[in-house]
C-alpha atoms as a PDB file:
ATOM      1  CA  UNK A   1       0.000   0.000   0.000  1.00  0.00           C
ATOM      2  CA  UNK A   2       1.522   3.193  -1.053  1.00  0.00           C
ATOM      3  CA  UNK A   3       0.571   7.029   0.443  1.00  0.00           C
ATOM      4  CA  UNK A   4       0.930  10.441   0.088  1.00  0.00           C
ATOM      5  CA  UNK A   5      -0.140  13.237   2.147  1.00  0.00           C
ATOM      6  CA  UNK A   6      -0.857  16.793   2.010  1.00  0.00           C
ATOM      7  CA  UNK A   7      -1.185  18.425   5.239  1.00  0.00           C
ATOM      8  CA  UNK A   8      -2.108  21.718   6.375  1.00  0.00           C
ATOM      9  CA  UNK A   9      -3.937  22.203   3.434  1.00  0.00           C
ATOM     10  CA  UNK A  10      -5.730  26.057   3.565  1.00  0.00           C
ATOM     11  CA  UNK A  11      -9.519  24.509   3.404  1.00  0.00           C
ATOM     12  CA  UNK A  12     -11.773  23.263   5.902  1.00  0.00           C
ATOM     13  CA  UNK A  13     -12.040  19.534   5.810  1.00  0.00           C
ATOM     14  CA  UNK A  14     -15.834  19.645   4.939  1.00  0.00           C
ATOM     15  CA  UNK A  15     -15.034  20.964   1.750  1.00  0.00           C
ATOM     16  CA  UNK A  16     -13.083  18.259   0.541  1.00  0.00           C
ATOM     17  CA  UNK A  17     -14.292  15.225   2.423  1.00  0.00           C
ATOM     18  CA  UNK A  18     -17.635  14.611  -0.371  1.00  0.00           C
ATOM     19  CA  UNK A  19     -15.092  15.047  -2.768  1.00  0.00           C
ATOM     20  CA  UNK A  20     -12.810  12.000  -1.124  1.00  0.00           C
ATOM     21  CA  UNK A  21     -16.104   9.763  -0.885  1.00  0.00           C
ATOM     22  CA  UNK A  22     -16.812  10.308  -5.025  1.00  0.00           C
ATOM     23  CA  UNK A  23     -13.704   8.480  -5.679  1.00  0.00           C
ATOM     24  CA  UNK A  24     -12.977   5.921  -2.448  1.00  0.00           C
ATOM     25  CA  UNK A  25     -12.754   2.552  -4.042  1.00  0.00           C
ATOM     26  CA  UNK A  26     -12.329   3.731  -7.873  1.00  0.00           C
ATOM     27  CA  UNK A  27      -9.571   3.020  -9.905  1.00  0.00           C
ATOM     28  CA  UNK A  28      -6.394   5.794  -9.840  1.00  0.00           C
ATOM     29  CA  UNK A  29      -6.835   6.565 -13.565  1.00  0.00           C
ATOM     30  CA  UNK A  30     -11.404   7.220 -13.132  1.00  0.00           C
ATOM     31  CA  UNK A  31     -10.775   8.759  -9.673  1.00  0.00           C
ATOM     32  CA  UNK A  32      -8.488  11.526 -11.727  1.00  0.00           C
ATOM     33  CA  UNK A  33     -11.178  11.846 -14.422  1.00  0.00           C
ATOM     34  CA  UNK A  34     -13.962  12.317 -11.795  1.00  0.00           C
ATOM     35  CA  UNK A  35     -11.960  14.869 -10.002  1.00  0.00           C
ATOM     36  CA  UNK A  36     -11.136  16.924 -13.403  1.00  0.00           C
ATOM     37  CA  UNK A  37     -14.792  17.837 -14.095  1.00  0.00           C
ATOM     38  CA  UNK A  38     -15.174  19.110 -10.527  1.00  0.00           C
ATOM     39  CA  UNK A  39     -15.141  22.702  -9.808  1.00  0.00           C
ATOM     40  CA  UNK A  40     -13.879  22.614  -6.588  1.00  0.00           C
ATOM     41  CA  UNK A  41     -10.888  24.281  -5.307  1.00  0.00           C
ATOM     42  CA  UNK A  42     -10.090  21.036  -3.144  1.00  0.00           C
ATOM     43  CA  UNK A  43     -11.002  18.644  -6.387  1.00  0.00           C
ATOM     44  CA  UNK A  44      -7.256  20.298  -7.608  1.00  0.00           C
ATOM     45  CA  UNK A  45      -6.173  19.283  -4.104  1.00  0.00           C
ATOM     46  CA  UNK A  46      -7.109  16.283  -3.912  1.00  0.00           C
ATOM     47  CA  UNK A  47      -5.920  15.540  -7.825  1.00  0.00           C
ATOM     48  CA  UNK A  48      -2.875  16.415  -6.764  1.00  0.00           C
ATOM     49  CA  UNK A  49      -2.388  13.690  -3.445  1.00  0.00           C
ATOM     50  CA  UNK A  50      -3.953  11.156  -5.962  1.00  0.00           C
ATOM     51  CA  UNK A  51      -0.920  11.604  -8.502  1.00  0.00           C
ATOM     52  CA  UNK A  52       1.832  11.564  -5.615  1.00  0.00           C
ATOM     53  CA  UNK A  53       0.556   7.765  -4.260  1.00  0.00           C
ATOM     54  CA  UNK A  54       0.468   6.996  -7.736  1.00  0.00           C
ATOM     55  CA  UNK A  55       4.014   8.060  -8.566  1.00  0.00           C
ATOM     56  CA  UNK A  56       5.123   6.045  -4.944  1.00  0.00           C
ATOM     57  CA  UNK A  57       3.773   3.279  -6.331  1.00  0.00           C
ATOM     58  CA  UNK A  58       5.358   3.456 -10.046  1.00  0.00           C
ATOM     59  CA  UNK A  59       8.516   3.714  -8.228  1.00  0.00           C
ATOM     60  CA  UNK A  60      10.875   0.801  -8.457  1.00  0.00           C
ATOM     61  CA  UNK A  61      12.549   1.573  -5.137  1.00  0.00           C
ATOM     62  CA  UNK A  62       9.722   1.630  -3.460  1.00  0.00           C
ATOM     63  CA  UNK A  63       8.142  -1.144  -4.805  1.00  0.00           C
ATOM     64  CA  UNK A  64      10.731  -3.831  -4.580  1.00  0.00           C
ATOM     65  CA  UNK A  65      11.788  -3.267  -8.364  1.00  0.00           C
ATOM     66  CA  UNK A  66       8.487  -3.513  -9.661  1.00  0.00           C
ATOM     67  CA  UNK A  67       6.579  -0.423 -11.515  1.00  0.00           C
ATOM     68  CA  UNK A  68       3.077  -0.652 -11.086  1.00  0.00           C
ATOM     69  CA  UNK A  69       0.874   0.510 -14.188  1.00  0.00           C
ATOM     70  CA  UNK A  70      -1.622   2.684 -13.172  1.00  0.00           C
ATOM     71  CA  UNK A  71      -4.748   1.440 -14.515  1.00  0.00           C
ATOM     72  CA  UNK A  72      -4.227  -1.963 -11.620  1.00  0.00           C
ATOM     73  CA  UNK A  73      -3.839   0.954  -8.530  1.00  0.00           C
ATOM     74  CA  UNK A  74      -7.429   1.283  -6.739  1.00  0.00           C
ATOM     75  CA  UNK A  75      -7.838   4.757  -4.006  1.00  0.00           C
ATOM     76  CA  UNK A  76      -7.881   2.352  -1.113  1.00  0.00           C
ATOM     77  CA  UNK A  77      -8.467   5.148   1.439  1.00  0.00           C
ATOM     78  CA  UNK A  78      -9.158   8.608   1.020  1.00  0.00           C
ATOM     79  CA  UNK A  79      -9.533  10.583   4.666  1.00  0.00           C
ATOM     80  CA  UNK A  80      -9.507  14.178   5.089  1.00  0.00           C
ATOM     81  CA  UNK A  81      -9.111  14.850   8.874  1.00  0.00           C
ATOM     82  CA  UNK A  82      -8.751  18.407  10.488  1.00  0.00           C
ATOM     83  CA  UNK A  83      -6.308  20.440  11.086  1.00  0.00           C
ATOM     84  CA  UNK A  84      -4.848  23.622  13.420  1.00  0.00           C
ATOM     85  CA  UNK A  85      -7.483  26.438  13.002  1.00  0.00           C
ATOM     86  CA  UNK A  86      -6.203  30.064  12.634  1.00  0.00           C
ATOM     87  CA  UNK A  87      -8.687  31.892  15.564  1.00  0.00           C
ATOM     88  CA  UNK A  88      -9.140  35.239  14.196  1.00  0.00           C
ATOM     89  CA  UNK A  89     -11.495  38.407  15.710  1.00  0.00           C
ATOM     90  CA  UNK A  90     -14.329  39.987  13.568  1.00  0.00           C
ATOM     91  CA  UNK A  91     -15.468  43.379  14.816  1.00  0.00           C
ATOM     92  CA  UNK A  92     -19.702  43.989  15.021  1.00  0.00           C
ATOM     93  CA  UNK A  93     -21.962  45.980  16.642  1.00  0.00           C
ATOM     94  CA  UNK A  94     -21.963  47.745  20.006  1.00  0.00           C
ATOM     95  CA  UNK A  95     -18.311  47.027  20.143  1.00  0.00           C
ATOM     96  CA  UNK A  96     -18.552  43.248  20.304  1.00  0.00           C
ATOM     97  CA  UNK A  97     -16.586  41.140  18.470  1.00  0.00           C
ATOM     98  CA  UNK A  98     -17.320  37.201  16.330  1.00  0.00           C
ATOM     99  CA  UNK A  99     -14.591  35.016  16.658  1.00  0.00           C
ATOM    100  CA  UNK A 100     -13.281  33.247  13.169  1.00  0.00           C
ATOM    101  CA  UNK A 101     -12.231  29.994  12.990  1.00  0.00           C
ATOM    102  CA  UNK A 102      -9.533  29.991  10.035  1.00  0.00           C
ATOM    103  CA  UNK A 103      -9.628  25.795   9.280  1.00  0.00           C
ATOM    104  CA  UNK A 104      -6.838  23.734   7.867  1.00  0.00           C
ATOM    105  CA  UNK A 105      -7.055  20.214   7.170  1.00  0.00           C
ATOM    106  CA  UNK A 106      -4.686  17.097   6.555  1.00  0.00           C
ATOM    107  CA  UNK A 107      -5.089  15.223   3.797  1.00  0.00           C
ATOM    108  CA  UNK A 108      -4.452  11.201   2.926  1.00  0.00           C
ATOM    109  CA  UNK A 109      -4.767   9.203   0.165  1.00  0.00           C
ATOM    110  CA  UNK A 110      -3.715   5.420   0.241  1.00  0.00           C
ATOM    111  CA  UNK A 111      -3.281   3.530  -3.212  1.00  0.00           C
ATOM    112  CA  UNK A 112      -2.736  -0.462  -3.881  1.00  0.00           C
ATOM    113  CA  UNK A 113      -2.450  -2.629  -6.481  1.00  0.00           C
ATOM    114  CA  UNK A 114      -5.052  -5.155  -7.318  1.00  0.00           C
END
């Protein structure tokens, strides 16, 4: 099983985590066409953690001198957990102020072969 992570990725895991469950349990190559047509900024993100597992696994020093093509890899997991959160103030009325919640999240994607 091969992974790659991005972490401290600058969108709240909410935003991404429907995206993970369209393409949990697809094949690398369909996962990367689903995620092409999306018009999310974390589809791009996510894209981009798919084609790093992929490229761990076509590796031959990671894989024991084998190069795995990548129509056999399968997303095997795909989490999006949270982050640190930047706490920022907002001013409002009568002097009050609305605290922010700036979110970050962490994001994994697990590929194996077949």
């Amino acid at each position: 099983m091969f992974s790659a992570t991005h972490r401290y990725a600058q969108i709240s895991p909410r935003k991404v985590r429907h995206l993970a469950t369209l393409v949990r349990g697809k094949f690398v190559d369909e996962a990367l066409e689903i995620l092409r047509y999306q018009p999310h900024r974390g589809a791009r993100m996510l894209e981009k953690v798919i084609r790093s597992a992929a490229a761990n696994a076509q590796d031959p020093e990671q894989n024991s001198g084998k190069v795995a093509r990548l129509t056999d890899l399968v997303v095997v997991d795909a989490r999006i957990d949270g982050g640190p959160m930047f706490k920022r103030i907002r001013p409002r009325a009568r002097g009050m102020a609305f605290g922010i919640k700036k979110r970050m999240s962490h994001i994994r994607v697990s590929v194996d072969e077949i």
